[in-house]
N, C-alpha and C. Protein backbone atom coordinates (compact mmCIF):
# COMPACT_ATOMS: atom_id res chain seq x y z
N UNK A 1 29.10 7.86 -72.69
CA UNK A 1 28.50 9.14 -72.37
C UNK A 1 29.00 10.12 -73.41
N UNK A 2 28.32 11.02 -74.12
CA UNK A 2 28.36 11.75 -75.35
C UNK A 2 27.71 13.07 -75.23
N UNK A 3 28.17 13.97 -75.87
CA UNK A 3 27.11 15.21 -75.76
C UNK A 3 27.32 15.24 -77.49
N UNK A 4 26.75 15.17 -78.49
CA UNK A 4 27.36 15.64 -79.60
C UNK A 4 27.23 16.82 -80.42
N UNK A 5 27.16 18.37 -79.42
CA UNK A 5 27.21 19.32 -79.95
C UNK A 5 28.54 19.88 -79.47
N UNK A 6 29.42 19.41 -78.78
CA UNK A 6 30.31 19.64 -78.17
C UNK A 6 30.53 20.40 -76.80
N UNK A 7 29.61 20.38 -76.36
CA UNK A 7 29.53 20.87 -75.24
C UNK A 7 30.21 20.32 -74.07
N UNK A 8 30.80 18.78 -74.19
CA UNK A 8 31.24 17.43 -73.17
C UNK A 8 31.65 16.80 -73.76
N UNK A 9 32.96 16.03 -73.23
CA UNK A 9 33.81 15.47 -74.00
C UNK A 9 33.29 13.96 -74.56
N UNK A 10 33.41 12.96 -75.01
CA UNK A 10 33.23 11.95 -75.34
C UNK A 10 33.77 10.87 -74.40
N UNK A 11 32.74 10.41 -73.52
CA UNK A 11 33.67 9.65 -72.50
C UNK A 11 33.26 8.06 -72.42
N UNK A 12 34.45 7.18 -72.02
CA UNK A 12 34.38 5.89 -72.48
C UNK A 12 34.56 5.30 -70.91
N UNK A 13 33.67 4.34 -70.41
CA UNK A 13 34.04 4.06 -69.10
C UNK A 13 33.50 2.74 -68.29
N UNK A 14 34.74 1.51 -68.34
CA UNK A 14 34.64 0.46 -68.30
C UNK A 14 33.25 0.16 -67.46
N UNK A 15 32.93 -1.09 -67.98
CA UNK A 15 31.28 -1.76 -67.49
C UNK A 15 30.66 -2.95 -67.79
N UNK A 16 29.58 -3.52 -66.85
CA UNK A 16 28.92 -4.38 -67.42
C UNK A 16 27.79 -4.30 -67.52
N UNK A 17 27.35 -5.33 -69.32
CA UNK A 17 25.94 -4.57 -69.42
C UNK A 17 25.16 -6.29 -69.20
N UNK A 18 24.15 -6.29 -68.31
CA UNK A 18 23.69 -8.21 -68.24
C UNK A 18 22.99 -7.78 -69.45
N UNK A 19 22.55 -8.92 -70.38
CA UNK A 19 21.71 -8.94 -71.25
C UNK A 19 20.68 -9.23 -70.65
N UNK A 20 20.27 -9.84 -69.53
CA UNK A 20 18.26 -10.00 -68.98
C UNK A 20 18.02 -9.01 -68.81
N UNK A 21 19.00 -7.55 -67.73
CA UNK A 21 17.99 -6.51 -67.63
C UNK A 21 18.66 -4.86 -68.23
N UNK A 22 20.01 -5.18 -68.66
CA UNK A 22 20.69 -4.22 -69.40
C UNK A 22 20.45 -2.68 -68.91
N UNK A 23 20.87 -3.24 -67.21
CA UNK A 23 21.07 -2.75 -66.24
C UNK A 23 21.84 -1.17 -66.47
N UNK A 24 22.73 -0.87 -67.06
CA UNK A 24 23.59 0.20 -67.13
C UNK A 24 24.68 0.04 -66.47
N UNK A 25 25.65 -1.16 -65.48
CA UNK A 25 26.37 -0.80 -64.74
C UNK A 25 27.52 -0.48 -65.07
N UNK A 26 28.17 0.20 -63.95
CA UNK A 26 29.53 1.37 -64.54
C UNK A 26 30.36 1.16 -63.05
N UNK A 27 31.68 0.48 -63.71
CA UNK A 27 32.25 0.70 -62.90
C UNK A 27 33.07 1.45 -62.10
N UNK A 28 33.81 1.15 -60.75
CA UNK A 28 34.04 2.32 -60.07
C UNK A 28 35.27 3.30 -60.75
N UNK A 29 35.91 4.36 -59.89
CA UNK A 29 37.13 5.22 -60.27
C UNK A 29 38.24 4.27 -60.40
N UNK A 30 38.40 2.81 -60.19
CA UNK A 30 39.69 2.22 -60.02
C UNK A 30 40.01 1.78 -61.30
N UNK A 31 38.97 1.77 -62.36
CA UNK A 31 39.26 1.65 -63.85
C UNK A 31 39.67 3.00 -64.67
N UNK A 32 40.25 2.43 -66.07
CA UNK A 32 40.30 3.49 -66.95
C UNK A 32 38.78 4.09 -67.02
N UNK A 33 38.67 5.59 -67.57
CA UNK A 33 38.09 6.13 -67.99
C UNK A 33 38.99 7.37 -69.04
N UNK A 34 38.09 7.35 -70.05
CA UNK A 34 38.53 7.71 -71.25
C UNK A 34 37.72 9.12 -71.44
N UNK A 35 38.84 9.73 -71.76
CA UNK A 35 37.97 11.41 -72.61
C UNK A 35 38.55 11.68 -73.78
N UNK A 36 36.96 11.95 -74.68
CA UNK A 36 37.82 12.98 -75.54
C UNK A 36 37.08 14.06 -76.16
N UNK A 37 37.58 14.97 -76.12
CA UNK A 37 37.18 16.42 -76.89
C UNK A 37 36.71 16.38 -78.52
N UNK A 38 35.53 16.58 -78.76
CA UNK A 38 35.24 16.98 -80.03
C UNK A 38 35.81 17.56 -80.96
N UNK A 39 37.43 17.30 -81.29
CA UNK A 39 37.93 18.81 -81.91
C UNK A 39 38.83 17.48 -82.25
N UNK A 40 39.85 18.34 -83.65
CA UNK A 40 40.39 17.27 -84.39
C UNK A 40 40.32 16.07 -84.47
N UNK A 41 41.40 15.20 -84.34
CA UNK A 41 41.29 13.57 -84.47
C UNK A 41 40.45 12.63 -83.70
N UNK A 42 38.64 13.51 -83.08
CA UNK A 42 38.24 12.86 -82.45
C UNK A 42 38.00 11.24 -82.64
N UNK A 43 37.80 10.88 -84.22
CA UNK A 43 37.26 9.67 -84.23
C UNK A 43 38.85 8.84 -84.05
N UNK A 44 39.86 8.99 -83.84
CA UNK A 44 41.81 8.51 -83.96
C UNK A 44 41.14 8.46 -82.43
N UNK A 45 40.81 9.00 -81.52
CA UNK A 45 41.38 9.21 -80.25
C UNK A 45 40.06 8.44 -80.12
N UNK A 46 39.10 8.69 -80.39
CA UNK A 46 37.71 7.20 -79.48
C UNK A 46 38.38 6.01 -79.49
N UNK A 47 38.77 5.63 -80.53
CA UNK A 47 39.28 4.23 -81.43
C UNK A 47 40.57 3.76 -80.59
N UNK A 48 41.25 4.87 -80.08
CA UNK A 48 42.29 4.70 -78.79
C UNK A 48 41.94 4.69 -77.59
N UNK A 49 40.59 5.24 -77.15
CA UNK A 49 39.98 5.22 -75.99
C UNK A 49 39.78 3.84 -75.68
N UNK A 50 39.32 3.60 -76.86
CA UNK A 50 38.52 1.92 -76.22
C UNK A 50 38.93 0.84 -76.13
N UNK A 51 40.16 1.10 -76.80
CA UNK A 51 41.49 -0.16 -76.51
C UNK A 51 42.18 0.20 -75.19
N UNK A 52 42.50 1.27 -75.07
CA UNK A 52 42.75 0.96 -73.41
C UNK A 52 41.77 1.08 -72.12
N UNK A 53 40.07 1.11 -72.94
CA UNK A 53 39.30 0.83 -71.81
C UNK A 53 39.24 -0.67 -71.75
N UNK A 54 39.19 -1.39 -72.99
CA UNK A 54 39.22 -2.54 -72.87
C UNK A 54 40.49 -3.48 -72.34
N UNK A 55 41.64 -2.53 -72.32
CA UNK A 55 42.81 -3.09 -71.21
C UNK A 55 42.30 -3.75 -70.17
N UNK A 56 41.12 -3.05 -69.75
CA UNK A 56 40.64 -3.11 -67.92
C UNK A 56 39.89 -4.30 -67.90
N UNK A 57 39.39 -4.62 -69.07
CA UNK A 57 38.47 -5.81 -68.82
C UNK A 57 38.63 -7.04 -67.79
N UNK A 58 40.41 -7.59 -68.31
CA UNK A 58 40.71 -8.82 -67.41
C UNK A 58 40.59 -8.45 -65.78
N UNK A 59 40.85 -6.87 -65.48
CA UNK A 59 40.77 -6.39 -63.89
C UNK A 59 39.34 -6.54 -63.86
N UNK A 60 38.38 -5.81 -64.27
CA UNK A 60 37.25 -6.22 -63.77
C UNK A 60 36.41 -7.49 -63.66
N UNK A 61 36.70 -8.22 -64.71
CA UNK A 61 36.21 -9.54 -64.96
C UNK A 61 36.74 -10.22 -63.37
N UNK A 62 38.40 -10.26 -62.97
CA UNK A 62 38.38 -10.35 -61.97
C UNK A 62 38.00 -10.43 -60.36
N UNK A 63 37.61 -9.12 -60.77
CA UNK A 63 36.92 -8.39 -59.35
C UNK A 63 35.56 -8.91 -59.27
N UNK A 64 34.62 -8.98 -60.17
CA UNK A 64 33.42 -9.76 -60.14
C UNK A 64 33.51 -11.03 -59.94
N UNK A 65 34.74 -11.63 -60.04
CA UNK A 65 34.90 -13.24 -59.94
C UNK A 65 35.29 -12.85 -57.80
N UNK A 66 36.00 -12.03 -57.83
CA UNK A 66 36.24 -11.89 -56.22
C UNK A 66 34.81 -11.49 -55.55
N UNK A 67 33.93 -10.81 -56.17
CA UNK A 67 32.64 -10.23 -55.65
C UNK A 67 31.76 -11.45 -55.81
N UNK A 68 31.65 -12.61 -56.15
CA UNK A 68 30.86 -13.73 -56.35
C UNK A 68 31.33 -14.51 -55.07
N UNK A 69 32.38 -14.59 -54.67
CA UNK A 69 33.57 -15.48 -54.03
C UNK A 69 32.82 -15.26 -52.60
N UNK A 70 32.09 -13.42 -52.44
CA UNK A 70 31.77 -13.14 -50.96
C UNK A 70 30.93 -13.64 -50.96
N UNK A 71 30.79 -14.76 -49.31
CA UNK A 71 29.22 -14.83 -49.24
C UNK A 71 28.97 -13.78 -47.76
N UNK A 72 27.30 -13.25 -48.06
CA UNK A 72 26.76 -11.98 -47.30
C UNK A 72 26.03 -12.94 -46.16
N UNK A 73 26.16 -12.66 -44.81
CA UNK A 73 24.79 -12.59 -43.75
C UNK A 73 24.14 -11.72 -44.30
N UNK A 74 22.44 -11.99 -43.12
CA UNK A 74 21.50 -10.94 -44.21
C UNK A 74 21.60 -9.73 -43.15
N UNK A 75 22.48 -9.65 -41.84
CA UNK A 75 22.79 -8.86 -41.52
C UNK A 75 23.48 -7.89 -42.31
N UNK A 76 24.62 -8.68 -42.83
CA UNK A 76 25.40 -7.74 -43.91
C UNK A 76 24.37 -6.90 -45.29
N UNK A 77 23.43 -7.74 -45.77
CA UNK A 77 22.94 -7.75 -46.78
C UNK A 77 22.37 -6.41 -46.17
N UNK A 78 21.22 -6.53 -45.31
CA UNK A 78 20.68 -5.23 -44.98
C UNK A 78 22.01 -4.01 -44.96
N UNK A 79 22.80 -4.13 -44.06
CA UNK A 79 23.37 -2.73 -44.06
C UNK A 79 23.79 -2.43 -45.28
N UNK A 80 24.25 -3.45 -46.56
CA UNK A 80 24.73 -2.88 -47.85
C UNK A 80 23.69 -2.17 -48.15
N UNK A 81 22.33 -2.81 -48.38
CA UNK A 81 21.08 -1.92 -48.37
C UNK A 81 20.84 -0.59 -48.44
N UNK A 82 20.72 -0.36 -46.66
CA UNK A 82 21.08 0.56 -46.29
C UNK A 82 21.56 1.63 -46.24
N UNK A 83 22.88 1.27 -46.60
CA UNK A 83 23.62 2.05 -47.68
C UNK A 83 23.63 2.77 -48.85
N UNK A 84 22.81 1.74 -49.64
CA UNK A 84 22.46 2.05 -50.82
C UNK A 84 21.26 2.79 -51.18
N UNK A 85 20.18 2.66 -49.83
CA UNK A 85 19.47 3.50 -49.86
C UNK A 85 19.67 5.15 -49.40
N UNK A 86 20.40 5.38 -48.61
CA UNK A 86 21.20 6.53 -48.42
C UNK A 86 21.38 7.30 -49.37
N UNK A 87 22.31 6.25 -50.41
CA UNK A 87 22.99 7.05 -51.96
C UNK A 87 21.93 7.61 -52.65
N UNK A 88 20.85 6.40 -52.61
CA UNK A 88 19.78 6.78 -53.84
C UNK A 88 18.50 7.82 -52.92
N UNK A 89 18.28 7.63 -51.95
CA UNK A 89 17.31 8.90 -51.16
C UNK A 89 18.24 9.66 -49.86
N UNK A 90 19.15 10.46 -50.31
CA UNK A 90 20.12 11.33 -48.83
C UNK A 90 19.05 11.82 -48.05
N UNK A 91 17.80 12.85 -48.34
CA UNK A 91 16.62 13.02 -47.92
C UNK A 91 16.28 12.67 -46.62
N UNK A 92 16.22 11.05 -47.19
CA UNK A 92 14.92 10.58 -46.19
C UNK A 92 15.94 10.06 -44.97
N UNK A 93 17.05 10.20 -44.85
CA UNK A 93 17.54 10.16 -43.85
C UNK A 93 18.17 11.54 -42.93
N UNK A 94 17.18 12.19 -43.59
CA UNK A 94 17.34 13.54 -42.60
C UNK A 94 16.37 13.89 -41.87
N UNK A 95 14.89 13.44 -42.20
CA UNK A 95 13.67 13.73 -41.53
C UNK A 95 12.96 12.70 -41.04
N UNK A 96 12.15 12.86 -40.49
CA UNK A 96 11.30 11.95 -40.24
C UNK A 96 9.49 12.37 -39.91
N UNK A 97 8.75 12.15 -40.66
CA UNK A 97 8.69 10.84 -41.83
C UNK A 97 9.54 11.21 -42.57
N UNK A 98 10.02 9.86 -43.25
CA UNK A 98 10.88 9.72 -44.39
C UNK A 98 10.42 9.87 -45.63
N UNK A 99 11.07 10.95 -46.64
CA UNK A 99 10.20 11.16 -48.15
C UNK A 99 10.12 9.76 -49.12
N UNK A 100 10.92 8.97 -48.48
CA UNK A 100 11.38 7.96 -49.59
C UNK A 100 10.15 6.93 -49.24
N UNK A 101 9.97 6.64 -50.81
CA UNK A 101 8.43 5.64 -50.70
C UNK A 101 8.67 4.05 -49.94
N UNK A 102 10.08 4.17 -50.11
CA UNK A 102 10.71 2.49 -49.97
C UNK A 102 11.09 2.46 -48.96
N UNK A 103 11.33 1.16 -48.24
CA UNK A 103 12.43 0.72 -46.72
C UNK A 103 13.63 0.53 -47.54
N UNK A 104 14.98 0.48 -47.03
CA UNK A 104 16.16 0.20 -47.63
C UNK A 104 15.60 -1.67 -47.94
N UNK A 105 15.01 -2.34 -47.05
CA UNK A 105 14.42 -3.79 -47.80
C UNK A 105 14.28 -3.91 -49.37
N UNK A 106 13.45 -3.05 -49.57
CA UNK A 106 13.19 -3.04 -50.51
C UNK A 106 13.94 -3.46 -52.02
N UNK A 107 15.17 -2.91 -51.58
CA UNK A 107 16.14 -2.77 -52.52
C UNK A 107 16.88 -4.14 -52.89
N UNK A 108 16.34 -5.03 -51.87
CA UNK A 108 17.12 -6.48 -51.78
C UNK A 108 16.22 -7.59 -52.52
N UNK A 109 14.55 -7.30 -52.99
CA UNK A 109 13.90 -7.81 -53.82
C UNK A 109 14.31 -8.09 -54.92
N UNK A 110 14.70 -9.05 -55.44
CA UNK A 110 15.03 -9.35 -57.42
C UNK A 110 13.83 -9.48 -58.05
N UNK A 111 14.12 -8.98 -58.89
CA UNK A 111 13.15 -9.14 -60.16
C UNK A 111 12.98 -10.17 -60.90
N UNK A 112 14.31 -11.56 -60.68
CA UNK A 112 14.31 -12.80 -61.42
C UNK A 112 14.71 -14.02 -60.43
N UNK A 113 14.48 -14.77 -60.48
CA UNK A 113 14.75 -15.85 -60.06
C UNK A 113 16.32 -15.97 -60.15
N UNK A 114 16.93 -15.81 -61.12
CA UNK A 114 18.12 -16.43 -61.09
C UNK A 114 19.01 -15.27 -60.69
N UNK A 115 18.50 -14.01 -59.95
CA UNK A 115 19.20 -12.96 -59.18
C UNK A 115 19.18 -13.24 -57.73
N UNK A 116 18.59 -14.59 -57.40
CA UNK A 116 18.68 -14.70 -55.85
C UNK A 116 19.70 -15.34 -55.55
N UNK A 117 20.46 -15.12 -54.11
CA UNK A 117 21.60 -15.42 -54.29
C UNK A 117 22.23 -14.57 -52.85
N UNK A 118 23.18 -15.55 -52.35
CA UNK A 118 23.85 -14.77 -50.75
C UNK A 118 25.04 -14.10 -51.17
N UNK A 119 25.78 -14.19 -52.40
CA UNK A 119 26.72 -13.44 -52.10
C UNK A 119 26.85 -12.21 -52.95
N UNK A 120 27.99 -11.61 -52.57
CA UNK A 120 28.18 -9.96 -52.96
C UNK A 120 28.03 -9.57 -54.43
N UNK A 121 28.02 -10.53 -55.29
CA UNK A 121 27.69 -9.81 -56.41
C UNK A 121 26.56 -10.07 -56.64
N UNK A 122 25.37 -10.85 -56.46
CA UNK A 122 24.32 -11.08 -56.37
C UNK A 122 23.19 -9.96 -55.67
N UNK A 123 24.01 -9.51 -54.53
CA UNK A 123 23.32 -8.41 -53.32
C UNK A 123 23.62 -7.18 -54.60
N UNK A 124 24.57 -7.16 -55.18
CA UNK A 124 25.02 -5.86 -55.73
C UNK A 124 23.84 -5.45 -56.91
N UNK A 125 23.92 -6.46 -57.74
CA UNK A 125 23.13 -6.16 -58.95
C UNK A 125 21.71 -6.31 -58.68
N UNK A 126 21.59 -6.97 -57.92
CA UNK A 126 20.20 -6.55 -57.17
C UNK A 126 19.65 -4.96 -56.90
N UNK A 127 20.69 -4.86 -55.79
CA UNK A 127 20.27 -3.32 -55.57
C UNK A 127 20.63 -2.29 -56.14
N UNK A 128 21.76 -2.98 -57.47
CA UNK A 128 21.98 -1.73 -58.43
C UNK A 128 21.06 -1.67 -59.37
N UNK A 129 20.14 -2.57 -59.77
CA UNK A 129 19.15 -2.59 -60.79
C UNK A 129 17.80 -1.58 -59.79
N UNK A 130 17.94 -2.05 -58.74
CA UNK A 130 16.19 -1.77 -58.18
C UNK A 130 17.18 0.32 -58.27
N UNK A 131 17.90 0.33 -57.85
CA UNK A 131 18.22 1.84 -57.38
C UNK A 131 18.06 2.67 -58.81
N UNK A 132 18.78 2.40 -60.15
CA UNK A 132 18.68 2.79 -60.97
C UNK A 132 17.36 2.69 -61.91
N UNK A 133 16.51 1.14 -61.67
CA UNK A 133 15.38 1.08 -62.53
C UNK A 133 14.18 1.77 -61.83
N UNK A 134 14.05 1.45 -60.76
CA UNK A 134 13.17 2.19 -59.95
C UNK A 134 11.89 1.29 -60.33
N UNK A 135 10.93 1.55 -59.80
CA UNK A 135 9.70 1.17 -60.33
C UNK A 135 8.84 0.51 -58.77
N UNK A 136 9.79 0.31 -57.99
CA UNK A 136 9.19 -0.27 -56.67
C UNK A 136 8.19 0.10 -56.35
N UNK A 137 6.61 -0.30 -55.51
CA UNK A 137 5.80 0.77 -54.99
C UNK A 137 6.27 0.93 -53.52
N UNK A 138 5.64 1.74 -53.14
CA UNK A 138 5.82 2.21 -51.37
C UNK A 138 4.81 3.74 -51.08
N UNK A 139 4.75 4.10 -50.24
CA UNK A 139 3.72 4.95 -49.51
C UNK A 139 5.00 6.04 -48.98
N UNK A 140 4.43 7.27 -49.27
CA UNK A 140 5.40 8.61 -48.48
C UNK A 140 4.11 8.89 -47.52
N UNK A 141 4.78 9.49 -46.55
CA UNK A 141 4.00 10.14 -45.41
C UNK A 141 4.39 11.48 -45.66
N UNK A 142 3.19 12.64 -45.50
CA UNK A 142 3.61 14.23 -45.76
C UNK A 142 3.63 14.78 -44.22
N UNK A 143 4.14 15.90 -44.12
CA UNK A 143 4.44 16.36 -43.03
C UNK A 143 3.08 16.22 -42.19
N UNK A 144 1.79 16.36 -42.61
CA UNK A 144 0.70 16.19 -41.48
C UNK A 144 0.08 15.11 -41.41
N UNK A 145 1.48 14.08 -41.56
CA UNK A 145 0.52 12.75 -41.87
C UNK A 145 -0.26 12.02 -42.31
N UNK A 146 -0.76 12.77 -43.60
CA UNK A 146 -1.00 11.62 -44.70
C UNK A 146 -0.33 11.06 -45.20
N UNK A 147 -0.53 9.45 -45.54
CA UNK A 147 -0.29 8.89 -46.58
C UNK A 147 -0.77 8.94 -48.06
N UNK A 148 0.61 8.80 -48.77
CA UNK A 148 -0.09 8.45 -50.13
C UNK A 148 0.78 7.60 -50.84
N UNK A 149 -0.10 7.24 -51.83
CA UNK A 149 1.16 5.80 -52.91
C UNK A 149 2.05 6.01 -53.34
N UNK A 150 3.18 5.85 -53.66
CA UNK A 150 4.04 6.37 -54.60
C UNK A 150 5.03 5.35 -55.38
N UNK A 151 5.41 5.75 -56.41
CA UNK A 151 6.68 4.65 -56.47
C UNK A 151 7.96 5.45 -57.23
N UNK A 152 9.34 4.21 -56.93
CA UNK A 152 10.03 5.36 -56.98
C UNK A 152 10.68 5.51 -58.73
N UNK A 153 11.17 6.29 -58.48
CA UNK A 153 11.34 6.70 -59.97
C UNK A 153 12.60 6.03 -60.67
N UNK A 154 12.34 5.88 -62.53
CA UNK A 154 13.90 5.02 -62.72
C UNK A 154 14.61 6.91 -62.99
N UNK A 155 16.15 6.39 -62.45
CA UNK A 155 17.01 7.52 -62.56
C UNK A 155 17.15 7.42 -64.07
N UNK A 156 17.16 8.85 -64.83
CA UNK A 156 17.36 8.83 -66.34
C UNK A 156 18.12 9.56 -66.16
N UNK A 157 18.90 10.73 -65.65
CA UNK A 157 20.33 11.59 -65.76
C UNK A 157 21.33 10.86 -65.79
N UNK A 158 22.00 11.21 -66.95
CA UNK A 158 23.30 10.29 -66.76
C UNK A 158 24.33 10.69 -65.94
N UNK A 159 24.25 11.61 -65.37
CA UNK A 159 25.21 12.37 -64.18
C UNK A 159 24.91 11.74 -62.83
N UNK A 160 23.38 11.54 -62.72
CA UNK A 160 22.96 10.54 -61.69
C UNK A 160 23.50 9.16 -61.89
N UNK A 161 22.69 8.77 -62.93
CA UNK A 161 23.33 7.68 -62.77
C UNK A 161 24.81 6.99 -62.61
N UNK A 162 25.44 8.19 -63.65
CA UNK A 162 26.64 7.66 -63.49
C UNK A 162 27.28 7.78 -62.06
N UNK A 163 27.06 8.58 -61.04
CA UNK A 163 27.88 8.81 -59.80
C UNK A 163 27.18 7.77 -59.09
N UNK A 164 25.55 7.53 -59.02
CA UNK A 164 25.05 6.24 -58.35
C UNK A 164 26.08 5.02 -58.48
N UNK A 165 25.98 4.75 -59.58
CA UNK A 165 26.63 3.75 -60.06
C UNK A 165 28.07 3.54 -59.56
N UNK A 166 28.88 4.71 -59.58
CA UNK A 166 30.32 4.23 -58.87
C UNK A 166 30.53 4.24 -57.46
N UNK A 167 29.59 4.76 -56.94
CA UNK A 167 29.08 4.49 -55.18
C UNK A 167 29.36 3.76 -55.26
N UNK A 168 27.97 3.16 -55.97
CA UNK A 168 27.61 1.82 -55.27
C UNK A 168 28.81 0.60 -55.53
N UNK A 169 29.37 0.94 -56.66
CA UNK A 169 30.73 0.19 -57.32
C UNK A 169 31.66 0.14 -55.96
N UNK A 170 31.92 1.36 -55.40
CA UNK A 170 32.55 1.74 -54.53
C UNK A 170 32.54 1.06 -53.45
N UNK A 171 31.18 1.13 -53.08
CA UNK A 171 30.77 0.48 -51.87
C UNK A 171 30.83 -1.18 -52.12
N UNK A 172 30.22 -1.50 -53.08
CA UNK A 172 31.04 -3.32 -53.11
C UNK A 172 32.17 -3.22 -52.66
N UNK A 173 33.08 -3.06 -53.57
CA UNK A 173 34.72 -2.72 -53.27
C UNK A 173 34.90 -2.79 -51.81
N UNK A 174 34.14 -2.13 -51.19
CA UNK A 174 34.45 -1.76 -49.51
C UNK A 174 34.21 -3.07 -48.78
N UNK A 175 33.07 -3.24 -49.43
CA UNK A 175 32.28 -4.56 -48.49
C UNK A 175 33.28 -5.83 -48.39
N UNK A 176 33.38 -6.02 -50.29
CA UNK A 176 34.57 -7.02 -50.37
C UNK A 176 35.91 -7.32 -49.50
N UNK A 177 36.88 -6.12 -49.20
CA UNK A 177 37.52 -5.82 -48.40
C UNK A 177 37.19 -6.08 -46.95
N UNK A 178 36.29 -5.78 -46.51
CA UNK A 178 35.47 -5.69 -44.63
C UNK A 178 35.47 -7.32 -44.66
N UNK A 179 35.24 -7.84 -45.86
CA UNK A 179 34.63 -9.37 -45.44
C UNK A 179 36.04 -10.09 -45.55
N UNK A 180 37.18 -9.60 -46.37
CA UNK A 180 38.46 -10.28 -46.62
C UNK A 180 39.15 -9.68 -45.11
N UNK A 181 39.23 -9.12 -44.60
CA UNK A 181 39.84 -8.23 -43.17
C UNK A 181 39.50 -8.84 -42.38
N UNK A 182 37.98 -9.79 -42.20
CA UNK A 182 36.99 -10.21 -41.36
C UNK A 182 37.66 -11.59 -40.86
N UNK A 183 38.18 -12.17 -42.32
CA UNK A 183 38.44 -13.46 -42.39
C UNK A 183 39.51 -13.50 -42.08
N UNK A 184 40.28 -13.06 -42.16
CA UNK A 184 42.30 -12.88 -41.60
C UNK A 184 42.33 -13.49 -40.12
């Protein structure tokens, strides 16, 4: 993340990118994240940023090996959903009809064959791709009850995205935990 008139610092912040759909994902607050200010030794201090973002790698590489390890009911699966639909439409869980074109279902559709799959990192990048790429169709209802088509939009703010993204980071994390607590 960059602004390069200096307006925002230069920030470096551990992740994985899949090469099939080069997803954007960003992981949560429990990693390094790196800043730096446009002003003197900026290019000394990136070049230091990214060696100790890349410290984090063996932790996350980890944690995705623990997030593969969960397997989900599709009970579970829905409420991660759920969840995730929350993050990405707060809205439509305030009214009813709901503005959001999608069911939280929705979000559990893959786009590839080799994204299907019961456990937690599988559920994750699933619904972190559909939340951030957007493109789903679905129908909004307006306050006097029409329908109309809609679909939903890919998030392009990187302020969005980036806080989507560590939710939802977040919320694995949680799930992982609920299911290790479960098993004790």
């Amino acid at each position: 993340v960059n602004a390069n008139d200096g307006t925002s610092a230069y920030q470096m912040i551990p992740g994985f990118f899949r090469m099939v759909c080069a997803n954007g994902l960003m992981t949560g607050e429990t990693f390094n994240e790196v800043k730096v200010r446009h002003s003197g030794d900026a290019v000394g201090a990136v070049i230091e940023g990214a060696f100790q973002v890349l410290e984090d790698a063996p932790r996350v590489t980890e944690q995705v090996a623990g997030f593969k390890a969960v397997t989900l009911s599709e009970g579970e699966r829905g409420v991660f959903a759920e969840a995730a639909h929350v993050l990405r439409f707060p809205k439509a869980h305030e009214t009813v009809p709901s503005p959001a074109p999608i069911a939280p279902e929705a979000l559990l559709r893959p786009r590839r064959a080799a994204d299907r799959g019961a456990d937690l990192w599988s559920a994750f990048n699933v619904i972190q791709e559909n939340v951030i790429r957007g493109g789903q169709r679905g129908q909004v209802v307006a306050a006097n009850g029409a329908r109309r088509r809609a679909s939903v939009r890919e998030v392009t703010g990187i302020d969005q995205s980036r806080a989507l993204n560590r939710a939802l980071w977040v919320l694995t994390e949680r799930m992982a935990e609920l299911r290790s607590n479960a098993e004790v």
